[in-house]
N, C-alpha and C. Protein backbone atom coordinates (compact mmCIF):
# COMPACT_ATOMS: atom_id res chain seq x y z
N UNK A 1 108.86 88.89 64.03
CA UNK A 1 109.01 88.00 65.17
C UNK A 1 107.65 87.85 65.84
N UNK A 2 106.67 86.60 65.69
CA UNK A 2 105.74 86.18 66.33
C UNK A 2 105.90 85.24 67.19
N UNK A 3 104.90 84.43 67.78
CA UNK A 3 104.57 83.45 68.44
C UNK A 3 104.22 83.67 69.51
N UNK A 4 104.51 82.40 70.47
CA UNK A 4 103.85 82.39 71.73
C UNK A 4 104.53 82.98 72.67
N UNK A 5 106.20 83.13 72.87
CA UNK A 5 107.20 84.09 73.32
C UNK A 5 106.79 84.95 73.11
N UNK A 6 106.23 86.25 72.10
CA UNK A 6 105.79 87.03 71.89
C UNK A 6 104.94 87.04 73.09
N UNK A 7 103.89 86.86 72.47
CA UNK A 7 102.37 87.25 73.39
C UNK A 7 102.36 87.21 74.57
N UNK A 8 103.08 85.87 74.87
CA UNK A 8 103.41 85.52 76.74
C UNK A 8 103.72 86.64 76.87
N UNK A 9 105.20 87.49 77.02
CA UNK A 9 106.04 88.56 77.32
C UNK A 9 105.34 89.72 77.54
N UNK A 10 104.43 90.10 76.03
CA UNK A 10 103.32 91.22 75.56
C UNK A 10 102.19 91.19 76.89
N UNK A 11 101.66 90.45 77.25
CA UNK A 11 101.00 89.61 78.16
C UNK A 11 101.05 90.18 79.35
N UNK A 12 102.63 89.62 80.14
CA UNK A 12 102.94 89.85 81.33
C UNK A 12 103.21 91.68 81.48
N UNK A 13 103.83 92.03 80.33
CA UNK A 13 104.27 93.83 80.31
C UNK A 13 103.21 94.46 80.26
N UNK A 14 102.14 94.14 79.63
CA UNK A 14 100.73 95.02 78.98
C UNK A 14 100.64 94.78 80.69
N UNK A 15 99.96 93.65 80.98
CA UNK A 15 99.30 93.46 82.23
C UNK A 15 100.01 94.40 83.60
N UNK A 16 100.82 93.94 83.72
CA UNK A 16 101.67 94.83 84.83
C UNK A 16 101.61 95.96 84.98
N UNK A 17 101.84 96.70 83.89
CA UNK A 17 101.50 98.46 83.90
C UNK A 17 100.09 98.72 83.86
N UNK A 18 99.11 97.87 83.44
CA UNK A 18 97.87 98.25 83.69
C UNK A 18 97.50 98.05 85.22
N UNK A 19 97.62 97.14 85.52
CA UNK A 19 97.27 96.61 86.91
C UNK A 19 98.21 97.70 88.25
N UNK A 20 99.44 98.06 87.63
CA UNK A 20 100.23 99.35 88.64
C UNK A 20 99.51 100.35 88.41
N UNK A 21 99.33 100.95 87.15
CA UNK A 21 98.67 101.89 87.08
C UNK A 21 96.96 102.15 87.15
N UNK A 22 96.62 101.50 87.17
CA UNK A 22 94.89 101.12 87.91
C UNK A 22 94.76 100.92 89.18
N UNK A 23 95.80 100.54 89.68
CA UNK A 23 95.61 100.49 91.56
C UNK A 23 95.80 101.67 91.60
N UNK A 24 96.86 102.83 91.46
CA UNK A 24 97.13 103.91 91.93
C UNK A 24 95.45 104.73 91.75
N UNK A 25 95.31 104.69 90.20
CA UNK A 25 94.10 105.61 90.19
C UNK A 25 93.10 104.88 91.42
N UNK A 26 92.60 103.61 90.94
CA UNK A 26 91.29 103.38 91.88
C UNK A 26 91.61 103.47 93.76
N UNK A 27 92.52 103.50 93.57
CA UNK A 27 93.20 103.55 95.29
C UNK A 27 93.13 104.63 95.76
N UNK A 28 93.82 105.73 95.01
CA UNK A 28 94.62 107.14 95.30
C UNK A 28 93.36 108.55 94.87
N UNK A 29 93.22 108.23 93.52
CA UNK A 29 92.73 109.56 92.79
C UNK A 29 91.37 109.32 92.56
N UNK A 30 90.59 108.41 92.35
CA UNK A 30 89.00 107.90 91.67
C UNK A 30 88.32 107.69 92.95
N UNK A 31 89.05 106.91 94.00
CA UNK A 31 88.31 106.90 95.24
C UNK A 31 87.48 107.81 96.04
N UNK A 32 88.08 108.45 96.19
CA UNK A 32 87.23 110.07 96.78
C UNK A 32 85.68 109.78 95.53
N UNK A 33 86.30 110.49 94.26
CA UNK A 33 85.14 110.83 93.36
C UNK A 33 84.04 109.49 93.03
N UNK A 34 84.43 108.56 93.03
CA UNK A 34 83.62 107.15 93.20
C UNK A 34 82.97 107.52 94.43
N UNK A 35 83.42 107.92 95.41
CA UNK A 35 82.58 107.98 96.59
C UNK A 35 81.37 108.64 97.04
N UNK A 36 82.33 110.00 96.43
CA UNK A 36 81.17 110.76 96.39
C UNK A 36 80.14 110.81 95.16
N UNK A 37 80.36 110.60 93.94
CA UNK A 37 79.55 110.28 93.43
C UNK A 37 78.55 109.65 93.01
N UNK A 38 79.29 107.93 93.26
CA UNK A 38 78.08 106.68 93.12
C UNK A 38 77.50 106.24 94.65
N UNK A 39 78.08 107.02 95.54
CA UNK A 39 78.02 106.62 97.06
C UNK A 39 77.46 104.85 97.64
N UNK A 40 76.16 105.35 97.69
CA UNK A 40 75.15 103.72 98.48
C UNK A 40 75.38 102.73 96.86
N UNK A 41 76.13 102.97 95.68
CA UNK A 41 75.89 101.91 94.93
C UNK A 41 77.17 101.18 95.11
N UNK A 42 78.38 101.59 95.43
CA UNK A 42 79.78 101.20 95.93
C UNK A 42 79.43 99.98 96.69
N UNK A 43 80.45 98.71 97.02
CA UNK A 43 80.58 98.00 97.73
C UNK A 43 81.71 98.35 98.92
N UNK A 44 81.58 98.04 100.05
CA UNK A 44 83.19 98.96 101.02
C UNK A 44 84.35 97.92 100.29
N UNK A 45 84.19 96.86 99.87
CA UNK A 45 85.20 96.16 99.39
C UNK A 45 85.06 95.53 97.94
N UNK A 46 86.32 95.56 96.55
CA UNK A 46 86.18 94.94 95.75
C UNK A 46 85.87 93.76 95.83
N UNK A 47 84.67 92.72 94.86
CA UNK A 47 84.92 91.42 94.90
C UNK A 47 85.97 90.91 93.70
N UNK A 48 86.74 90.36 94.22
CA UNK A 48 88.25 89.47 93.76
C UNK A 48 87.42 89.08 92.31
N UNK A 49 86.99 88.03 92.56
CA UNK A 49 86.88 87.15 91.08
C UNK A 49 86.35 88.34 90.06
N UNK A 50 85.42 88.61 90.26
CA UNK A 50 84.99 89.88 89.03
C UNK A 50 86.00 90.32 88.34
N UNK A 51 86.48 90.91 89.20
CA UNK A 51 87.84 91.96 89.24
C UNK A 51 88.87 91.00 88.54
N UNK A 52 89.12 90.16 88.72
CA UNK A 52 90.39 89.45 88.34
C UNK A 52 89.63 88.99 86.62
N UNK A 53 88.92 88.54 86.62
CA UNK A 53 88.46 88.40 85.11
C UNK A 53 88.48 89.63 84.59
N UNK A 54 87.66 90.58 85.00
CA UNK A 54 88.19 91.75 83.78
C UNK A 54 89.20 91.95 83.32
N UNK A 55 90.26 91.83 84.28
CA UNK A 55 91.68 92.36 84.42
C UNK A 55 92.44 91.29 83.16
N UNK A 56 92.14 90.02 83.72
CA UNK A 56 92.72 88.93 82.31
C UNK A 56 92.05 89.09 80.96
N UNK A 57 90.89 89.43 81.02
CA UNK A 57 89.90 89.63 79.58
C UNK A 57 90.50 91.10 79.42
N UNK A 58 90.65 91.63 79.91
CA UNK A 58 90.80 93.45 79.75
C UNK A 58 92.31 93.36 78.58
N UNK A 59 93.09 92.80 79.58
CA UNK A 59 94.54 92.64 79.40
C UNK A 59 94.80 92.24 77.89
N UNK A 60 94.28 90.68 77.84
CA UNK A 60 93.83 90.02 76.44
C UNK A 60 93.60 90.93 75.24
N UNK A 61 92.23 91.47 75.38
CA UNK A 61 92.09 92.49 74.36
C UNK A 61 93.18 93.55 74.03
N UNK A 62 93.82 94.49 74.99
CA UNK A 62 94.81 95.08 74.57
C UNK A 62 95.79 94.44 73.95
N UNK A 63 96.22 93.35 74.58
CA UNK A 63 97.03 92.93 73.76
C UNK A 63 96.89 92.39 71.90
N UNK A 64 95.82 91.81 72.02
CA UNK A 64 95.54 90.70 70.67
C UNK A 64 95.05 92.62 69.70
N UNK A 65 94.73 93.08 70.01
CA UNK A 65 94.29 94.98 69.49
C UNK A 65 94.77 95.52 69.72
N UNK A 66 95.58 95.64 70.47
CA UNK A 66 96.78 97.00 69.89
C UNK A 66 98.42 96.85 70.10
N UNK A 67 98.59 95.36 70.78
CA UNK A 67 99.93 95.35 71.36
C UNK A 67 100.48 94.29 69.80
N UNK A 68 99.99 93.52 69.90
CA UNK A 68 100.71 92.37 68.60
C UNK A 68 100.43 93.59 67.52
N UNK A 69 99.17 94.24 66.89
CA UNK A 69 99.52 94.94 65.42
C UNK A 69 100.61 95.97 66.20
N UNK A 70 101.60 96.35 66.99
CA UNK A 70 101.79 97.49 66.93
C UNK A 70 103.69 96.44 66.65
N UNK A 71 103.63 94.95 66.74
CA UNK A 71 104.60 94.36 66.53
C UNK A 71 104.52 94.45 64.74
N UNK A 72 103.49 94.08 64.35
CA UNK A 72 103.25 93.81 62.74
C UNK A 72 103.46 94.77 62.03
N UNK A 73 103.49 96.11 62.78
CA UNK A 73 103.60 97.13 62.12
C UNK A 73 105.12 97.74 61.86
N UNK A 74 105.87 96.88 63.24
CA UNK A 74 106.99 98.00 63.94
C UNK A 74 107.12 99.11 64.61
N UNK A 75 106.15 99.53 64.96
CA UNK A 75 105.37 100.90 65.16
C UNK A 75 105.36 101.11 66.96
N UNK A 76 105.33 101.95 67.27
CA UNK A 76 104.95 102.42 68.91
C UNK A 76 103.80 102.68 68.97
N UNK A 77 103.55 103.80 67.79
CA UNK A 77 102.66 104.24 67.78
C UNK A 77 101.21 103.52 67.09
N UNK A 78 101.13 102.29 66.97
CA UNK A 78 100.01 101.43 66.79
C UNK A 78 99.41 101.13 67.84
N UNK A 79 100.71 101.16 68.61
CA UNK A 79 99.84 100.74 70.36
C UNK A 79 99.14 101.86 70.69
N UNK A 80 99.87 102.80 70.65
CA UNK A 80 99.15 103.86 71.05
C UNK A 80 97.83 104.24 71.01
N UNK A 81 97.75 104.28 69.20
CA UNK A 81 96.15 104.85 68.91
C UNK A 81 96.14 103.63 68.96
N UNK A 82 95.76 102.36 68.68
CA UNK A 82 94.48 101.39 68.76
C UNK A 82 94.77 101.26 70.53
N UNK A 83 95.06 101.22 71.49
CA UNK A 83 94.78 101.45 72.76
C UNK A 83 94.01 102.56 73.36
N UNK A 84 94.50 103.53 72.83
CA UNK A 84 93.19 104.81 72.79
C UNK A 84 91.77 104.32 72.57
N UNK A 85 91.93 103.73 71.29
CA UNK A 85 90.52 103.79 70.66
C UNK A 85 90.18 101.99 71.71
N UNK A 86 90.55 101.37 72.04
CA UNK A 86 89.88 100.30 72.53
C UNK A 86 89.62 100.66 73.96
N UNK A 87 90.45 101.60 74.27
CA UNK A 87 89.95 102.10 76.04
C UNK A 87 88.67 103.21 75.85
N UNK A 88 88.86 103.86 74.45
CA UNK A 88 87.39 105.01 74.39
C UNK A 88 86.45 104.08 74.61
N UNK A 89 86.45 103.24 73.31
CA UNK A 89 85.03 102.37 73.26
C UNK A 89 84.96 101.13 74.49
N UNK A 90 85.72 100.77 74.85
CA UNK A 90 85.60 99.60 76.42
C UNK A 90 85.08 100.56 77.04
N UNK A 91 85.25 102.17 77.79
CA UNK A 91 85.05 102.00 78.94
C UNK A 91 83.60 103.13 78.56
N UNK A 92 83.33 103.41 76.83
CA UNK A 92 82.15 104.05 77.15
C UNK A 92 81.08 103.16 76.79
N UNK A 93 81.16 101.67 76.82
CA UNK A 93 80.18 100.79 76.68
C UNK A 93 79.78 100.89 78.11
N UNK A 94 80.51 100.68 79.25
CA UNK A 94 80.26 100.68 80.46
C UNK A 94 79.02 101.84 80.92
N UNK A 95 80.31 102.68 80.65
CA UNK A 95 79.67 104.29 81.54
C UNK A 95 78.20 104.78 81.02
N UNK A 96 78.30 104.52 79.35
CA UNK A 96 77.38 105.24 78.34
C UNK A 96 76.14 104.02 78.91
N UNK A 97 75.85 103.21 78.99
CA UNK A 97 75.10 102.00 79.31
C UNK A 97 74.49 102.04 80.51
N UNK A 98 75.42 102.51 81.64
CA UNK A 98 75.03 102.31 83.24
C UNK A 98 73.68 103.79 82.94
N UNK A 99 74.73 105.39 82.07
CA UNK A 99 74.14 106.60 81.87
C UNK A 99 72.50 106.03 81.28
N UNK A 100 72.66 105.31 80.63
CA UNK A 100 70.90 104.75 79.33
C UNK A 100 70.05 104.17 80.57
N UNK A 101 70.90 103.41 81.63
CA UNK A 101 70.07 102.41 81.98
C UNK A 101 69.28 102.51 83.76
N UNK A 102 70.77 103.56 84.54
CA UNK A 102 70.63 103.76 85.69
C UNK A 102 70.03 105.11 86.25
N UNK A 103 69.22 104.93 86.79
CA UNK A 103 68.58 106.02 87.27
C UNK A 103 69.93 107.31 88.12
N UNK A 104 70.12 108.16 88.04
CA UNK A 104 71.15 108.66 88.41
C UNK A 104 72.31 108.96 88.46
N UNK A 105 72.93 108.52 87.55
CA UNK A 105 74.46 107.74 86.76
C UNK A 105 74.91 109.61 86.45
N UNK A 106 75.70 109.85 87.46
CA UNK A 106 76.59 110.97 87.18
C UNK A 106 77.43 111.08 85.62
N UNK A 107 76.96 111.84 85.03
CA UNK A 107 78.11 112.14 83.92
C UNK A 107 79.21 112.66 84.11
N UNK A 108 79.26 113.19 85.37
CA UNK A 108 81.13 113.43 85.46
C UNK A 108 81.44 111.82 85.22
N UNK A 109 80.91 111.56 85.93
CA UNK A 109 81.52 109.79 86.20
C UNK A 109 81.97 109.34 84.75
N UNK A 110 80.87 109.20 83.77
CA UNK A 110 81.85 108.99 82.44
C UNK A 110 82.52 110.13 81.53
N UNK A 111 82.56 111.09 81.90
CA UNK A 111 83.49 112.09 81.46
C UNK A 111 84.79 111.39 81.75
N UNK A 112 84.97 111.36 83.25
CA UNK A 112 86.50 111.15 84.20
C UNK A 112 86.60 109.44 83.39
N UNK A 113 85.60 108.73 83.18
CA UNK A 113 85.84 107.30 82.96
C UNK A 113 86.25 107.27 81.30
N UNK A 114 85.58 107.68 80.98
CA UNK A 114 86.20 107.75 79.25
C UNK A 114 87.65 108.05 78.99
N UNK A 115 87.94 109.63 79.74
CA UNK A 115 88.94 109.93 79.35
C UNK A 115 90.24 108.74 80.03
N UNK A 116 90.00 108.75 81.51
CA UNK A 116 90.79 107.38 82.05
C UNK A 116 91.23 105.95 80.90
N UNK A 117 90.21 105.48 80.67
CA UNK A 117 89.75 104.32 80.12
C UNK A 117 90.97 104.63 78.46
N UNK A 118 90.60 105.61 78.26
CA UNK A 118 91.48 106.29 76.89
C UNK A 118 92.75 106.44 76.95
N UNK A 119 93.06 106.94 77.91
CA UNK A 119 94.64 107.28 78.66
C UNK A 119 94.86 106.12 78.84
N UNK A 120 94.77 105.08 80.06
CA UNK A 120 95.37 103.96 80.53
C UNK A 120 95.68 102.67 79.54
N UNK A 121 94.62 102.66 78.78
CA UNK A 121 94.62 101.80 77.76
C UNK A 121 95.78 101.98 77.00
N UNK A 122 95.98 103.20 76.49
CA UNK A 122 97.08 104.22 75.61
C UNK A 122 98.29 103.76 76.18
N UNK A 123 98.49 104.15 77.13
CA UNK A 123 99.77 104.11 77.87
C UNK A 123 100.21 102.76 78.04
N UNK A 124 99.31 101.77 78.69
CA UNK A 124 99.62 100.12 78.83
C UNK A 124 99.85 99.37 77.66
N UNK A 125 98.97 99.41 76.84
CA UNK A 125 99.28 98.83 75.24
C UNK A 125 100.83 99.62 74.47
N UNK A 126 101.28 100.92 74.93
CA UNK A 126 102.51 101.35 74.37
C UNK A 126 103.50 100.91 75.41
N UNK A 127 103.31 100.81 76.62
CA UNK A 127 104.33 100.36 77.83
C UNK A 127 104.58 98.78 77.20
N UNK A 128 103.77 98.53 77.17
CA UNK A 128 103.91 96.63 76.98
C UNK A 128 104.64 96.26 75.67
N UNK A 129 104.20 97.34 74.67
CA UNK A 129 104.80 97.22 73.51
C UNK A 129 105.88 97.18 73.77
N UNK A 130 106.38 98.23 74.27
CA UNK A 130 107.99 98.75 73.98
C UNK A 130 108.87 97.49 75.33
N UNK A 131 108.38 97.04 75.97
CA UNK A 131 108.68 96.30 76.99
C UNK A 131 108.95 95.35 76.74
N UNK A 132 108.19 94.50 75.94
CA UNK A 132 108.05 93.23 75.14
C UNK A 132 109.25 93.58 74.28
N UNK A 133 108.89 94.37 73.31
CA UNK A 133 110.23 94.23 71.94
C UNK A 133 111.36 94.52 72.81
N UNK A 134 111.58 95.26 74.21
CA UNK A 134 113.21 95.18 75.02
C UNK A 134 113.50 93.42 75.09
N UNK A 135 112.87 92.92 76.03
CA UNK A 135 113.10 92.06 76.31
C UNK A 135 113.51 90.88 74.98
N UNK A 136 112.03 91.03 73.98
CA UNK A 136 112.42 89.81 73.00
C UNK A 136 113.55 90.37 72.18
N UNK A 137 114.32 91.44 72.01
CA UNK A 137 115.87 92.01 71.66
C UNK A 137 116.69 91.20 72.66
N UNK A 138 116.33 91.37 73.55
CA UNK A 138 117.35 91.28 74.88
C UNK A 138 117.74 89.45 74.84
N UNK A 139 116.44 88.80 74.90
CA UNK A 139 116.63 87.37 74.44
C UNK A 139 116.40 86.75 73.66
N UNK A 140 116.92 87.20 72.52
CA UNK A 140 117.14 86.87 70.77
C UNK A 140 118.54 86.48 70.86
């Protein structure tokens, strides 16, 4: 079962649990350690548009990499590891890059960001999976 029903659905489920579960961390648990760690490089407020493009480009990739093969496969567990592996390598292009490039770039910071980036990815690409195939069962 492909198409555009697919992906739409894959889409809205991937997205949702990433975006719930990324407010909590950056809100709740990362805030403090963002603070204290990157301090004067922080802005006091996110800017929207940035933020909202990653989030649709972010989303995208999980999906088209680990949420549709984990349909092709039948599998849960496709989402799983290729969400792992696209949140290792997404978020240590970031961290590993800012570490090469920025004078001061805490390595806790991409310790905590890797493993995050690995986890959330993991979890949203298998949430969306299994969310998507409820629903496209549900309205079949």
């Amino acid at each position: 079962m492909g198409g555009v029903k697919q992906f739409l659905i894959s889409y809205v489920a991937t997205g949702v649990v990433f975006l719930a579960i990324d407010a909590v961390w950056l809100g709740v648990v990362a805030k403090t350690l963002y603070r204290r760690e990157l301090g004067s490089l922080l802005l006091d407020n996110y800017r929207l548009a940035p933020a909202a493009i990653f989030y649709l480009l972010y989303v995208l990739g999980v999906v088209v990499l680990a949420v549709l093969p984990a349909f092709t496969a039948d599998r849960w567990t496709t989402a799983l590891l290729n969400g792992a592996l696209l949140g290792l390598v997404a978020y240590a292009t970031y961290d590993l890059t800012n570490q090469a490039t920025l004078r001061d770039w805490p390595s806790v910071i991409t310790l905590v960001d890797l493993a995050w980036g690995t986890v959330l990815t993991a979890v949203s690409a298998t949430a969306g999976y299994l969310v998507a195939a409820a629903v496209l069962r549900w309205t079949a």
